[in-house]
C-alpha atoms as a PDB file:
ATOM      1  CA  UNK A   1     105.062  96.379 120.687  1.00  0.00           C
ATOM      2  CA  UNK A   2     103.073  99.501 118.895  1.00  0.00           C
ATOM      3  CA  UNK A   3      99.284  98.678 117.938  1.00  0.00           C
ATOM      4  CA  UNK A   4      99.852  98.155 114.079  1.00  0.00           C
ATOM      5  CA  UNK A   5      96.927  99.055 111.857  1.00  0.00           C
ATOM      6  CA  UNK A   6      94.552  96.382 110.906  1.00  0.00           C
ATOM      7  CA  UNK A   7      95.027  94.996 107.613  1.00  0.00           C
ATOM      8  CA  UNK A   8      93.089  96.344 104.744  1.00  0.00           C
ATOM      9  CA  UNK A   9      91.170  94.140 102.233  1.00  0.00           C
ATOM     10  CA  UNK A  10      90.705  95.680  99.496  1.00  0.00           C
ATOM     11  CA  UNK A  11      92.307  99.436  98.040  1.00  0.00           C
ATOM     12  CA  UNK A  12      90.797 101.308  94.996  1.00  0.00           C
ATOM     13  CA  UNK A  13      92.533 103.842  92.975  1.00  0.00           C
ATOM     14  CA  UNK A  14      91.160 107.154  91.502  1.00  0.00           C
ATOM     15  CA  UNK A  15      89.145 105.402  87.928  1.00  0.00           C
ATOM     16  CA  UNK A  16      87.303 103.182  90.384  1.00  0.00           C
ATOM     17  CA  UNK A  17      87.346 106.349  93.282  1.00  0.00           C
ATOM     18  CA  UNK A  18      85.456 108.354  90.721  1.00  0.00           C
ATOM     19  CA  UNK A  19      82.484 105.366  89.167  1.00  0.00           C
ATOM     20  CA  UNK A  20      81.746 105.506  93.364  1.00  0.00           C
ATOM     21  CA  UNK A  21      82.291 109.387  93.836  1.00  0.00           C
ATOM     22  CA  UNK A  22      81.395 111.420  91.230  1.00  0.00           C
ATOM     23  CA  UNK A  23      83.658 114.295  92.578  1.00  0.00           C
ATOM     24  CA  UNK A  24      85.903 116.445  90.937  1.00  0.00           C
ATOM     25  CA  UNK A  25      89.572 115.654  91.647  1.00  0.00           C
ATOM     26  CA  UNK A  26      90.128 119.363  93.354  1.00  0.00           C
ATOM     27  CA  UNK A  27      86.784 118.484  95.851  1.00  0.00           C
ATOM     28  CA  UNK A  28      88.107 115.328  96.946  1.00  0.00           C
ATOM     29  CA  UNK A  29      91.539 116.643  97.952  1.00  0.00           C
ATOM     30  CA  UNK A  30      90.089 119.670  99.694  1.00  0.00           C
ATOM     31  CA  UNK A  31      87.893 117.497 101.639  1.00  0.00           C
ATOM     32  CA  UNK A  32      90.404 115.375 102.178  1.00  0.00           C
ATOM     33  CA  UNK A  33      92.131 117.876 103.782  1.00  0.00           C
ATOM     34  CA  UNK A  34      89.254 119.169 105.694  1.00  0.00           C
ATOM     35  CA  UNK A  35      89.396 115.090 107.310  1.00  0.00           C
ATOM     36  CA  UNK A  36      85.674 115.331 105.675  1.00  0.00           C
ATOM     37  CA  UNK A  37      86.697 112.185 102.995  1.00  0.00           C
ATOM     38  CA  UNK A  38      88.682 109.418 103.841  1.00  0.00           C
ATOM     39  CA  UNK A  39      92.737 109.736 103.048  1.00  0.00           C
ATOM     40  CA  UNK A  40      94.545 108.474 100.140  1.00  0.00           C
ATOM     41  CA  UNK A  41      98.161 106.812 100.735  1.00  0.00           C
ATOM     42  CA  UNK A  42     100.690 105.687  98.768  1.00  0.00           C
ATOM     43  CA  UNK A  43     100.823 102.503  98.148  1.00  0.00           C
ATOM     44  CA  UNK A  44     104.191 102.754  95.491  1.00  0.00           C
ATOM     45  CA  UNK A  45     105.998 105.782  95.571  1.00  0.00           C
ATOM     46  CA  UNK A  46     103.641 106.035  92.670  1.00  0.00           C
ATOM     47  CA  UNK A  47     100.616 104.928  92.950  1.00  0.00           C
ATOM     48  CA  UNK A  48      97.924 106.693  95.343  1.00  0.00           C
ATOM     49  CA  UNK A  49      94.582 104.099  96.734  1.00  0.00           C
ATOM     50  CA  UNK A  50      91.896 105.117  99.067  1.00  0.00           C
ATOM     51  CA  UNK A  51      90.706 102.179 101.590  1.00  0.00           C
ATOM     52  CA  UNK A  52      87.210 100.896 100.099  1.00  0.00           C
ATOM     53  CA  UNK A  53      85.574 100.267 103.167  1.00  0.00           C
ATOM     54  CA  UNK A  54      86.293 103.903 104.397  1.00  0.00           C
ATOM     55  CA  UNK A  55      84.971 104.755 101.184  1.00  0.00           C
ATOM     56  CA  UNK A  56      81.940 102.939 101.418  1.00  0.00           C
ATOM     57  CA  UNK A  57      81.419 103.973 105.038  1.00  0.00           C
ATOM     58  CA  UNK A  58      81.871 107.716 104.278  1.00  0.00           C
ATOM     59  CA  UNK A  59      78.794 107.086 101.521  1.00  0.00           C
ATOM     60  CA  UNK A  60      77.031 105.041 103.591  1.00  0.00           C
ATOM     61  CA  UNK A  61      76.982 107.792 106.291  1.00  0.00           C
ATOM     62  CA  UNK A  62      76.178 110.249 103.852  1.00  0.00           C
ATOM     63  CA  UNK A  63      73.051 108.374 102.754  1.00  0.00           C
ATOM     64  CA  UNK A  64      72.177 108.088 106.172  1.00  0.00           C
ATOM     65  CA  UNK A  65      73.025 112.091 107.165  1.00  0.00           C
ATOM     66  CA  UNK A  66      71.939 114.161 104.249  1.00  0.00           C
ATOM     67  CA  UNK A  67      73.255 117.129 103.807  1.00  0.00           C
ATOM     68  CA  UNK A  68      71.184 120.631 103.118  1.00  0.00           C
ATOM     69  CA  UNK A  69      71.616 122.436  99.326  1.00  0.00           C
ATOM     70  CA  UNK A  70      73.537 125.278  99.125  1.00  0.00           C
ATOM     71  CA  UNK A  71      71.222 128.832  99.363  1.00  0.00           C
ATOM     72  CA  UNK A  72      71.189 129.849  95.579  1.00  0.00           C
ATOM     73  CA  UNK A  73      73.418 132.650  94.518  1.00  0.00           C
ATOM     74  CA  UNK A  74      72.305 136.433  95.050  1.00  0.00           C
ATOM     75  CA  UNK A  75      72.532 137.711  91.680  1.00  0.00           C
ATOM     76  CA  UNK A  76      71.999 141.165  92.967  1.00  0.00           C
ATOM     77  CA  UNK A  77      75.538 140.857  94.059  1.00  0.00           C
ATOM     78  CA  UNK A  78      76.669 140.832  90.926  1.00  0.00           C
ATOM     79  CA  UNK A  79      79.379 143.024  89.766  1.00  0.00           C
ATOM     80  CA  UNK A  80      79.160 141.887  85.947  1.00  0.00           C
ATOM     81  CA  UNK A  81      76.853 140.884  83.391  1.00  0.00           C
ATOM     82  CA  UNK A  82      76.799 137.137  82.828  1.00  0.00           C
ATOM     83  CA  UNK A  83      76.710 138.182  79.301  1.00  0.00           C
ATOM     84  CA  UNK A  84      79.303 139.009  76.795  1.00  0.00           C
ATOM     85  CA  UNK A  85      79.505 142.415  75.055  1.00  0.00           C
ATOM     86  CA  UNK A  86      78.815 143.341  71.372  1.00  0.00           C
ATOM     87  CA  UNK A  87      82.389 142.247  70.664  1.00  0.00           C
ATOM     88  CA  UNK A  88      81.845 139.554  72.498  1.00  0.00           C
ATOM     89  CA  UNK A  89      85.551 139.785  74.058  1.00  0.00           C
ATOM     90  CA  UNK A  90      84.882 141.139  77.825  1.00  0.00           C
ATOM     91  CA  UNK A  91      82.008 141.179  80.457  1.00  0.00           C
ATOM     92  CA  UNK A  92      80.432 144.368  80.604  1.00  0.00           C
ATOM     93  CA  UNK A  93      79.576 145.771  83.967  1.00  0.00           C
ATOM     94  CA  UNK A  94      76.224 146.500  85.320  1.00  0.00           C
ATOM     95  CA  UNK A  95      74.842 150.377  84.810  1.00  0.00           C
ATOM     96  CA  UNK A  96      74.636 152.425  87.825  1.00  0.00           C
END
C-alpha cells in the first residue's frame, strides 16, 4: 500500500493567508512556484487553502533566517525622469 500523506489539521484560505502574510497575491504565487512558500491545493474544484502549519513553519523559519534588504536602486541608471512633463501627460527623458 502507497505511504498516504498525513492528515492535515487545520487549512486556511487566502483572507486569513493574507492577516498572516502580508504579500501581494502575484509574490505569493511566484514564490510558490520558486518552492520558496508552501503550495496551495484545491480543496473544491473551487476553493484554493494553504496547510497552516506549513504556513507557520515557513514564518517561523523566516524569523529564525532573516533575510538581507535589497541594494537600493541606482538612479543613475535611469533612462527617464521620475517626473511628469509640463503637460503632465509623458515622462520626459534625461538631457544628454
Amino acid at each position: 500500500m502507497p505511504h498516504a500523506n498525513p492528515p492535515l489539521k487545520r487549512t486556511i484560505k487566502k483572507p486569513e493567508l493574507h492577516q498572516m502574510v502580508p504579500l501581494a497575491d502575484s509574490t505569493i504565487w511566484e514564490m510558490e512556484k520558486r518552492g520558496e512558500f508552501p503550495k496551495r491545493f484545491l480543496l473544491t474544484p473551487r476553493c484554493v487553502v494553504w496547510d497552516l502549519a506549513e504556513v507557520e513553519a515557513w514564518l517561523a523559519l523566516r524569523r529564525t533566517n532573516p533575510i538581507a534588504r535589497a541594494a537600493p536602486p541606482d538612479v543613475h541608471r535611469r533612462r527617464t525622469r521620475p517626473v511628469r512633463g509640463e503637460d503632465r501627460s509623458e515622462l520626459r527623458p534625461f538631457p544628454e
